[in-house]
C-alpha atoms as a PDB file:
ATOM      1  CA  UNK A   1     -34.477 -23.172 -14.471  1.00  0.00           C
ATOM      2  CA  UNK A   2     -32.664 -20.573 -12.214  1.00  0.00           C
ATOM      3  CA  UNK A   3     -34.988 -18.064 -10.937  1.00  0.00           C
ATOM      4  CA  UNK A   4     -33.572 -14.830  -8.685  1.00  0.00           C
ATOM      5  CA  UNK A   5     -34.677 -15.918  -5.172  1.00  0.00           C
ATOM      6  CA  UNK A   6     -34.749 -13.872  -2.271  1.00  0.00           C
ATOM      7  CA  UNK A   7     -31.182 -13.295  -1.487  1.00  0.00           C
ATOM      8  CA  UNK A   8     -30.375 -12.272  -4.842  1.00  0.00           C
ATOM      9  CA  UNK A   9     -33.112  -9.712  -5.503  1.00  0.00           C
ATOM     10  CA  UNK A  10     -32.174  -7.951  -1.832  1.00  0.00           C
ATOM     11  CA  UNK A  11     -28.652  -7.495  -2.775  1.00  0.00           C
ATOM     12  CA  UNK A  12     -28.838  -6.507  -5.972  1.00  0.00           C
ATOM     13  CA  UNK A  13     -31.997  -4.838  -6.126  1.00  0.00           C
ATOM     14  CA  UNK A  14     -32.829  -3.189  -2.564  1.00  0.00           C
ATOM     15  CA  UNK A  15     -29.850  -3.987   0.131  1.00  0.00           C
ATOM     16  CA  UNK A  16     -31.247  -0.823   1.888  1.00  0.00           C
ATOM     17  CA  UNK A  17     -35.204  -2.553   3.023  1.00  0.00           C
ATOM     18  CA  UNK A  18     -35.136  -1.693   6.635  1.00  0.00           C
ATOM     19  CA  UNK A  19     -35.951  -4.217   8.776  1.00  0.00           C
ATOM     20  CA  UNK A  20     -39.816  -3.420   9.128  1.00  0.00           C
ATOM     21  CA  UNK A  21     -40.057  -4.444   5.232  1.00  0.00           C
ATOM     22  CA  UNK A  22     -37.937  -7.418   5.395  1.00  0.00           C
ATOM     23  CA  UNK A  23     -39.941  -8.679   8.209  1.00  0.00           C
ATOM     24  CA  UNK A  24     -43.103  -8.453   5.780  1.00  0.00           C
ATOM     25  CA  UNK A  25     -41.562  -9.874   2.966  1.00  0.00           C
ATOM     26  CA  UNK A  26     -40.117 -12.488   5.065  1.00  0.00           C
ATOM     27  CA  UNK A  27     -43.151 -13.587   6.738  1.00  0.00           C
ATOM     28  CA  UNK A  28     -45.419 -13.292   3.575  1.00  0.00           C
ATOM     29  CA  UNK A  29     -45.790 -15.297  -0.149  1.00  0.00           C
ATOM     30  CA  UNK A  30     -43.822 -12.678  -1.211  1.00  0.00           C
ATOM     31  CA  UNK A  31     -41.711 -13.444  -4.114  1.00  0.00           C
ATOM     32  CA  UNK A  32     -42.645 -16.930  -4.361  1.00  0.00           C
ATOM     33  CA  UNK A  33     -41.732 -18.789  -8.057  1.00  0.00           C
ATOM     34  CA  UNK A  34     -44.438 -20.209 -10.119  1.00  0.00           C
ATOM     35  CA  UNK A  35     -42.366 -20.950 -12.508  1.00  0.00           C
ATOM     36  CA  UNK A  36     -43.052 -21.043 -16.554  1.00  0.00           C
ATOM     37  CA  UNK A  37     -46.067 -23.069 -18.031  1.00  0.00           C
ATOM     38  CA  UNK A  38     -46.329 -25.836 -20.884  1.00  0.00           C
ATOM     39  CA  UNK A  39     -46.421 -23.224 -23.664  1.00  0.00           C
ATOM     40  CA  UNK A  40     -44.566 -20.065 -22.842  1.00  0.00           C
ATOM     41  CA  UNK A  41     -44.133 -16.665 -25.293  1.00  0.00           C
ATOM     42  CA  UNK A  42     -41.333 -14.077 -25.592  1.00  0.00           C
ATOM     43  CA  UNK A  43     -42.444 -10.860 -25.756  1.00  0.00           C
ATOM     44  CA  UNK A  44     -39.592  -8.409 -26.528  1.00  0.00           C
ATOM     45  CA  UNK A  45     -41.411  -4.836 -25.453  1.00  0.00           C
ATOM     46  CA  UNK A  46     -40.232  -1.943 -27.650  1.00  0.00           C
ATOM     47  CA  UNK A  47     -37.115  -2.565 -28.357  1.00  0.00           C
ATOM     48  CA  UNK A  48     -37.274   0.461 -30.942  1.00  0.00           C
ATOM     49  CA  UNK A  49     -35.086   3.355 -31.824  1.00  0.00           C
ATOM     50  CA  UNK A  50     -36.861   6.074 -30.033  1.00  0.00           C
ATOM     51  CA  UNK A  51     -36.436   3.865 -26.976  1.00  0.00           C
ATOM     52  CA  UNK A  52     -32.818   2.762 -27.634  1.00  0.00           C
ATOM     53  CA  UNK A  53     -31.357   6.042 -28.876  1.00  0.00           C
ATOM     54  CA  UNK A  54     -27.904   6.009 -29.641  1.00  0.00           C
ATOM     55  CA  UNK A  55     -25.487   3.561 -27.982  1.00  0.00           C
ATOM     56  CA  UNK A  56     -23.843   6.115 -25.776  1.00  0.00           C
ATOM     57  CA  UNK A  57     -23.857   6.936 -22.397  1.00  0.00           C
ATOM     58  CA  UNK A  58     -27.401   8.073 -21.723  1.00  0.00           C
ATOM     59  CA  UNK A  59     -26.876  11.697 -20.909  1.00  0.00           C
ATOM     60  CA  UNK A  60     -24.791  11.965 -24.068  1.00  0.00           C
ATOM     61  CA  UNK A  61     -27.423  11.274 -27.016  1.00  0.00           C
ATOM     62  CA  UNK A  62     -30.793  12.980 -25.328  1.00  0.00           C
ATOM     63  CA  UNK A  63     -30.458  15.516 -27.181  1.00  0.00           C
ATOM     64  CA  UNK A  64     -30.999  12.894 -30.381  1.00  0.00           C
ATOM     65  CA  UNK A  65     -33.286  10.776 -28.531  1.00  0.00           C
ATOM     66  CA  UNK A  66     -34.597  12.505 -25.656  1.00  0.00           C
ATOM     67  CA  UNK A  67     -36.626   9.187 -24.742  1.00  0.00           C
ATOM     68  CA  UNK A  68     -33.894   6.925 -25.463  1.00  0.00           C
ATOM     69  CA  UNK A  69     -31.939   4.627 -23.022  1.00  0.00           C
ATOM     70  CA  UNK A  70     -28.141   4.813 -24.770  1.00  0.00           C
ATOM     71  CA  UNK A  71     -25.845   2.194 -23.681  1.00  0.00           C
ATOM     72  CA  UNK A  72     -27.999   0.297 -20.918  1.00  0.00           C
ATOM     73  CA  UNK A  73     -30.833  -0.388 -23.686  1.00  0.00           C
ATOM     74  CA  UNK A  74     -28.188  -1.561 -26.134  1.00  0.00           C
ATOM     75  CA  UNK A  75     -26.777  -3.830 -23.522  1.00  0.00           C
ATOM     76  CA  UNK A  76     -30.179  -5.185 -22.972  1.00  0.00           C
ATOM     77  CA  UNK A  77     -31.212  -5.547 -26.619  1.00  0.00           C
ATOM     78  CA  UNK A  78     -27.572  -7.580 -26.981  1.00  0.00           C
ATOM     79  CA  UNK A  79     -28.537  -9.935 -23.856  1.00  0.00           C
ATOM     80  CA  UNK A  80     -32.047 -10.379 -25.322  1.00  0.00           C
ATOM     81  CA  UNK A  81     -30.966 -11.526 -28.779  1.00  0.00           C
ATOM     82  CA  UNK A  82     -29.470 -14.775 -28.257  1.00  0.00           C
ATOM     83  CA  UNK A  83     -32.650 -15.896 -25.983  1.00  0.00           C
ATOM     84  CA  UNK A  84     -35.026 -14.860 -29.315  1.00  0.00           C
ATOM     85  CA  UNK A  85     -32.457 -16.948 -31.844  1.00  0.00           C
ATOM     86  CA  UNK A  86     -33.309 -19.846 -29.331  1.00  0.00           C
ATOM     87  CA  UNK A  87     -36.982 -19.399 -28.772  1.00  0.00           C
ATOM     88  CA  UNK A  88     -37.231 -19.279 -32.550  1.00  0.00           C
ATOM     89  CA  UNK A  89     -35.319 -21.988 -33.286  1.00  0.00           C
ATOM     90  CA  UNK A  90     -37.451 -24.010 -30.915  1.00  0.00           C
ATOM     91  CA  UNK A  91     -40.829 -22.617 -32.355  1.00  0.00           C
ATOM     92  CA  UNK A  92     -41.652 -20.646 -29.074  1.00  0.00           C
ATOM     93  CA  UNK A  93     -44.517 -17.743 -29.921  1.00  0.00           C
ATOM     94  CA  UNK A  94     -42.586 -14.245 -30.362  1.00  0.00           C
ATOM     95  CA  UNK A  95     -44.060 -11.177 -29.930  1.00  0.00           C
ATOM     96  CA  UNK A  96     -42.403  -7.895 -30.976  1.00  0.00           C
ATOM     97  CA  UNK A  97     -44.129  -4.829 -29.691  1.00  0.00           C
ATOM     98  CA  UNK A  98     -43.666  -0.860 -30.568  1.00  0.00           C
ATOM     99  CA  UNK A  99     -45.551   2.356 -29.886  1.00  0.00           C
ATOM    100  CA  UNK A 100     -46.600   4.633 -32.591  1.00  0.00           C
ATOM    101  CA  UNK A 101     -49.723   6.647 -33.440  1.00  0.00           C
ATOM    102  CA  UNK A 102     -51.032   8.814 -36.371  1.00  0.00           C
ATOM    103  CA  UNK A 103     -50.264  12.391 -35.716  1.00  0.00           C
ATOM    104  CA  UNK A 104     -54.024  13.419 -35.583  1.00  0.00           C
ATOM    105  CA  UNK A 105     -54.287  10.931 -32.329  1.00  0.00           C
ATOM    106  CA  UNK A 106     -51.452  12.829 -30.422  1.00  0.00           C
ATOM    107  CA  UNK A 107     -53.840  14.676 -28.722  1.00  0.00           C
ATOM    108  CA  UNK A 108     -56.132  11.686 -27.380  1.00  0.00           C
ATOM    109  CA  UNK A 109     -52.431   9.563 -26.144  1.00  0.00           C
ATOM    110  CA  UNK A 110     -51.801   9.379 -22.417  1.00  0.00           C
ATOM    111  CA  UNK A 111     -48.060   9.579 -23.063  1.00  0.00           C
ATOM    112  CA  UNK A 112     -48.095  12.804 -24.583  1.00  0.00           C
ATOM    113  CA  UNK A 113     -50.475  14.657 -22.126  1.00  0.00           C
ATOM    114  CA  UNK A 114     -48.074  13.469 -19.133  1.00  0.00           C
ATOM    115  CA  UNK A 115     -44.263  13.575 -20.950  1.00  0.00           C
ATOM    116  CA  UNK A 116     -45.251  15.909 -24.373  1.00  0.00           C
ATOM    117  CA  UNK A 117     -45.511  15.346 -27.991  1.00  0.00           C
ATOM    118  CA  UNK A 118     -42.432  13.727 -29.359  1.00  0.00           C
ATOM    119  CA  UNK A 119     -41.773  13.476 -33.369  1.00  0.00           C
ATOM    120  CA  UNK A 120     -40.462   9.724 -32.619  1.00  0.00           C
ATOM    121  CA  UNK A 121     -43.117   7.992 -31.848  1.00  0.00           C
ATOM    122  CA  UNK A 122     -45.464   9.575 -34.954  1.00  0.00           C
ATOM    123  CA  UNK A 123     -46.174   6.441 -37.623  1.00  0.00           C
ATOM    124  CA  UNK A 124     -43.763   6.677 -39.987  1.00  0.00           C
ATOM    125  CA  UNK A 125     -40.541   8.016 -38.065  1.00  0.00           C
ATOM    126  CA  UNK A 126     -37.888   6.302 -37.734  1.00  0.00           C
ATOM    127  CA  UNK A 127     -38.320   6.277 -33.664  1.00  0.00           C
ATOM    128  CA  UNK A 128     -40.955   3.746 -34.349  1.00  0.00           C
ATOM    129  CA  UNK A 129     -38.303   1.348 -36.529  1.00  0.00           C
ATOM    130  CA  UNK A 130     -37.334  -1.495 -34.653  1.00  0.00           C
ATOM    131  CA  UNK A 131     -33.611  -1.818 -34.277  1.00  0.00           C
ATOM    132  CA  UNK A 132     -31.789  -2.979 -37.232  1.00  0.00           C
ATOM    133  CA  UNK A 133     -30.257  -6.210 -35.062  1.00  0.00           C
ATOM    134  CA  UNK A 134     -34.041  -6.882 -34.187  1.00  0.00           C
ATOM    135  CA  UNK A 135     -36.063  -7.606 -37.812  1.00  0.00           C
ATOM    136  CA  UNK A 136     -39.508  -9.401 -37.748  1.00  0.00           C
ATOM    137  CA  UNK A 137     -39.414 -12.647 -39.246  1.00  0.00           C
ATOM    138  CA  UNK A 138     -42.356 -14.418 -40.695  1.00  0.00           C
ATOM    139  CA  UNK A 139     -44.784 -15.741 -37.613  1.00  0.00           C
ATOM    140  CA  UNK A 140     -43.564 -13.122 -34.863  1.00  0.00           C
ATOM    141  CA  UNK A 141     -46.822 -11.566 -33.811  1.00  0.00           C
ATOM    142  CA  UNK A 142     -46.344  -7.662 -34.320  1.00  0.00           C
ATOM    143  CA  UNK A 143     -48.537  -5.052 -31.514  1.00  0.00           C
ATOM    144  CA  UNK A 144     -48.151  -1.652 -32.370  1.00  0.00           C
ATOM    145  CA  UNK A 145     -49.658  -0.033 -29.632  1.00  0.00           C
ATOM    146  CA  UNK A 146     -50.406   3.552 -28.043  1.00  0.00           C
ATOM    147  CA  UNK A 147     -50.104   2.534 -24.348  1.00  0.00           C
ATOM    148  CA  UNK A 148     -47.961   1.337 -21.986  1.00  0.00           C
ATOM    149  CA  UNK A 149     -49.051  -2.580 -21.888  1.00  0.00           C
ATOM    150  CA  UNK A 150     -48.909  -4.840 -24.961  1.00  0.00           C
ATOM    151  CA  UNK A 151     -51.911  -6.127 -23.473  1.00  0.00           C
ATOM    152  CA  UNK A 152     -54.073  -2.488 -23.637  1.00  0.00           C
ATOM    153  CA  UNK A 153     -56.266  -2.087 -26.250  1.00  0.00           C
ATOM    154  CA  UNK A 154     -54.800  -4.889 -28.855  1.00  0.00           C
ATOM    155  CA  UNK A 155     -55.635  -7.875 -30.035  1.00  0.00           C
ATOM    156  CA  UNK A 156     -52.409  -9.924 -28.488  1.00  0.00           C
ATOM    157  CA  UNK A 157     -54.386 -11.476 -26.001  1.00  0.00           C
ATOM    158  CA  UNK A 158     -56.330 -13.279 -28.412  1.00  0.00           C
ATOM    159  CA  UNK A 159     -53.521 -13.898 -30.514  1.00  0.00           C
ATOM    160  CA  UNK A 160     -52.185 -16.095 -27.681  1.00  0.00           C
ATOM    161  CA  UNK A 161     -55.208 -17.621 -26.803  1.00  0.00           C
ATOM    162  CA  UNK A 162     -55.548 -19.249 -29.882  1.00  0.00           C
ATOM    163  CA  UNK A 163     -51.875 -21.061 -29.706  1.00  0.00           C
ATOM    164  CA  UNK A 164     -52.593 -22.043 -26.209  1.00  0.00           C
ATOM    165  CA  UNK A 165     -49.802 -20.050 -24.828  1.00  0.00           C
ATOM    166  CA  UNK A 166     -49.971 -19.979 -20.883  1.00  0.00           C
ATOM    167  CA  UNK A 167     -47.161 -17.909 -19.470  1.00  0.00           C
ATOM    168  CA  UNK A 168     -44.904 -15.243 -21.010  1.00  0.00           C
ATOM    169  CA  UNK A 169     -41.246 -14.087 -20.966  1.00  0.00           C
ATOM    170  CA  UNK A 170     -40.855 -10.688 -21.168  1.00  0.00           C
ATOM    171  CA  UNK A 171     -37.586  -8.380 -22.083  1.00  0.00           C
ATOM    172  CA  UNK A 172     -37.358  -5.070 -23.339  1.00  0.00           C
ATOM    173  CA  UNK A 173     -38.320  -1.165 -22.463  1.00  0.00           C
ATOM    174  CA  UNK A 174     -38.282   0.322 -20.124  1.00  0.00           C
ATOM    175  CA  UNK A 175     -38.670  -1.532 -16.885  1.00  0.00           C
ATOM    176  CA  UNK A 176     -41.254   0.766 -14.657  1.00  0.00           C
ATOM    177  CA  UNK A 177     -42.866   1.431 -17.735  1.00  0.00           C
ATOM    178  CA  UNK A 178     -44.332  -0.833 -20.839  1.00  0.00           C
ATOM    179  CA  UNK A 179     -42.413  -4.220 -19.319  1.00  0.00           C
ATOM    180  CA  UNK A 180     -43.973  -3.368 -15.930  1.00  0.00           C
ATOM    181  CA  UNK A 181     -47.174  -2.717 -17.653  1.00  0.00           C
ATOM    182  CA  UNK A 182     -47.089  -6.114 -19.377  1.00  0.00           C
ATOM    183  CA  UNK A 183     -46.480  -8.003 -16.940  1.00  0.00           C
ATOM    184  CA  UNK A 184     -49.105  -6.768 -15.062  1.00  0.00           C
ATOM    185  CA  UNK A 185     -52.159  -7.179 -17.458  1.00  0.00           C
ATOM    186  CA  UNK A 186     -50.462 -10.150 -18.195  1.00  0.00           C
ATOM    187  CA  UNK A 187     -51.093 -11.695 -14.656  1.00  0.00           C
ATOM    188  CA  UNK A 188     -54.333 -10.413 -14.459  1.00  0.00           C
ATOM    189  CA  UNK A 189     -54.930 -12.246 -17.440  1.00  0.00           C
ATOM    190  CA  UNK A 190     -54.010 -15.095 -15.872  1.00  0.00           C
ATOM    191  CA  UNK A 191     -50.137 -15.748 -17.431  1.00  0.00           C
ATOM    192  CA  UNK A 192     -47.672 -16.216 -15.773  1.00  0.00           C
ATOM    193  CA  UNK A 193     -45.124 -14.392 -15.912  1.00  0.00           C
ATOM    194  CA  UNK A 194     -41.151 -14.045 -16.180  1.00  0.00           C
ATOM    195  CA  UNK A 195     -38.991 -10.981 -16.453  1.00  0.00           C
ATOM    196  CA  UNK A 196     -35.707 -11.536 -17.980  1.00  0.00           C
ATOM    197  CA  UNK A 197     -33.422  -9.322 -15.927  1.00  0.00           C
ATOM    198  CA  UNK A 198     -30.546  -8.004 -17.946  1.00  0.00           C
ATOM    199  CA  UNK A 199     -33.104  -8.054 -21.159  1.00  0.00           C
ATOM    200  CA  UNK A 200     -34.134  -4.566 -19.610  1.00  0.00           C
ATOM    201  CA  UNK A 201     -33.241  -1.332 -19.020  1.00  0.00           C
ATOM    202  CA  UNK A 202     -34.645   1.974 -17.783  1.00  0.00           C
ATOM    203  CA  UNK A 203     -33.176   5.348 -18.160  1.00  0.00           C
ATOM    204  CA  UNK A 204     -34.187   6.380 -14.098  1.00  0.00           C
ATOM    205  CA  UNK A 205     -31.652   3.312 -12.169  1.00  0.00           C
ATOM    206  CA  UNK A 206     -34.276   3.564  -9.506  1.00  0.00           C
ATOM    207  CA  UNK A 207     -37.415   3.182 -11.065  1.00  0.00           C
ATOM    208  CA  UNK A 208     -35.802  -0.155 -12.539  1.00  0.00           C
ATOM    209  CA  UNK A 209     -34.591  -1.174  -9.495  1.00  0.00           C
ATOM    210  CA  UNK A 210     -38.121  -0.723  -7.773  1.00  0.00           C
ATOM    211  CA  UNK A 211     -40.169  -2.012 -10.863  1.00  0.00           C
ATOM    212  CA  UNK A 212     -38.586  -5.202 -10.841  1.00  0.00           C
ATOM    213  CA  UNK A 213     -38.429  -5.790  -7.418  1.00  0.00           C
ATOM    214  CA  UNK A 214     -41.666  -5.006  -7.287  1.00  0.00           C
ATOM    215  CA  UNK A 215     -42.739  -7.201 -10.419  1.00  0.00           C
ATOM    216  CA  UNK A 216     -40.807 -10.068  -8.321  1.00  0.00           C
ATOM    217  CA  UNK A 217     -42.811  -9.770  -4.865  1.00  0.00           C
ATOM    218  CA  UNK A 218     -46.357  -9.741  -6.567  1.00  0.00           C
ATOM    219  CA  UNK A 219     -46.533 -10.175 -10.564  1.00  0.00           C
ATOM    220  CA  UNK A 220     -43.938 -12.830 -11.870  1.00  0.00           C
ATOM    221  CA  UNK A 221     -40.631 -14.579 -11.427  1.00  0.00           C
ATOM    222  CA  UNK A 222     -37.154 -12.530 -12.377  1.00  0.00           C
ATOM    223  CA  UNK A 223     -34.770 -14.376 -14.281  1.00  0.00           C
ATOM    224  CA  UNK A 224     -31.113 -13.648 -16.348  1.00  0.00           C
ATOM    225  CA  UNK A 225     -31.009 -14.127 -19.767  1.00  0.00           C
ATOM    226  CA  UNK A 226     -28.674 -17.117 -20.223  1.00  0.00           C
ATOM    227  CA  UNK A 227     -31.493 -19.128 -17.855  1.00  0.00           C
ATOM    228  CA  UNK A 228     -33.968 -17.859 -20.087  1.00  0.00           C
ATOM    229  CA  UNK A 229     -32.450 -19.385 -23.208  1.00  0.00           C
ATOM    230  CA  UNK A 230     -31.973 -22.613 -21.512  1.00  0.00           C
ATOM    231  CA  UNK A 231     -35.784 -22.639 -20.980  1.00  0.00           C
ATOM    232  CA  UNK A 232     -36.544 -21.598 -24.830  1.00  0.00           C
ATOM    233  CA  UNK A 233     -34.407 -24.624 -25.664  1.00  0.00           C
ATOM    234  CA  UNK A 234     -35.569 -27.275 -23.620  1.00  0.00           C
ATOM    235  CA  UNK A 235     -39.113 -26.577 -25.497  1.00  0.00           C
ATOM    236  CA  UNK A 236     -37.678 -28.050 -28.672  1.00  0.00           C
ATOM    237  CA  UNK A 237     -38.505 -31.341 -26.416  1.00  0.00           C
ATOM    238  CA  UNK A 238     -41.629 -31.049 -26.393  1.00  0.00           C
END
């Protein structure tokens, strides 16, 4: 299994660390892989159409989807969908996650008293569909949710308890926000926890930049999606 290691995350995802935060890094645990358990999950985080938008450059379809990510979602969705052919094929847990709410809870939902009420994300609109290319299929484990983490205020944690899952891949969108989110109660819940890199996108190139390095220093291990579907295969082993 090919994780990023150190090299790789500073070029690609903070070549300008000064030399006081190298040294820390350097000198710490920072970053170290703990690699995937016995029983691992793929969660694929909101890969739905109010988060994808249309596949065009970003700054071209927010006036359709002003939460969506255009292109660089799409791109990640596409990278993402091989790895969930393979983890289902080798009878790896899949989660699919999506946020809506009821209208009548707008008011009570985090989201909308920091960002705004948004039609896509009501129960029922079609910004809550997951993407055509990504349809449930009979055993995925399905979290609609009204926060950022899969984790907050459903019932997936349970869900894997009970098929002994012990560490969790985790794709989808956005970056600094619902994957970040996951990971993070996912940790604390005592998974651990992989990232696949080009499985995500964010529509701000520097929160995603800083969200995954960040997620790589402290909350999980980063790793491309080609590795990733090497991993779901080799479970058809055991």
């Amino acid at each position: 299994m090919s994780y990023l290691d150190w090299n790789a995350v500073h070029d690609t995802l903070v070549p300008d660390l000064d030399a006081q935060d190298r040294g820390v890094i350097e000198s710490t645990k920072y970053g170290s892989t703990q690699g995937i358990g016995e029983r691992p999950a793929l969660i694929l985080v909101d890969f739905q159409n109010a988060y994808l938008g249309l596949d065009h450059p970003i700054l071209d379809q927010l006036d359709t989807y002003s939460s969506g990510g255009g292109e660089g979602a799409w791109a990640a969705l596409r990278r993402t969908l091989p790895v969930l052919a393979t983890a289902r094929g080798a009878g790896v847990p899949v989660v699919l996650s999506r946020i809506a709410y009821p209208r009548t809870a707008e008011g009570d939902n985090g989201f909308v008293k920091k960002r705004g009420a948004s039609p896509h994300f009501i129960e029922g609109s079609d910004g809550t569909r997951y993407a055509d290319e990504l349809q449930p299929e009979h055993g995925d484990i399905l979290v609609t949710k009204r926060a950022a983490s899969c984790f907050q205020g459903t019932s997936l944690h349970d869900a894997l308890s009970a098929l002994g899952v012990d560490s969790i891949l985790v794709a989808g969108l956005s970056t600094s926000g619902c994957v970040r989110a996951t990971v993070v109660d996912g940790a604390a819940l005592g998974y651990r926890c992989s990232v696949i890199v080009d499985g995500t996108a964010d529509r701000i190139q520097l929160s995603r930049r800083v969200a995954l390095f960040d997620i790589w220093m402290k909350y999980g291990d980063l790793v491309m999606a080609d590795a990733a579907a090497q991993l779901m295969e080799a479970q058809k082993e055991k």
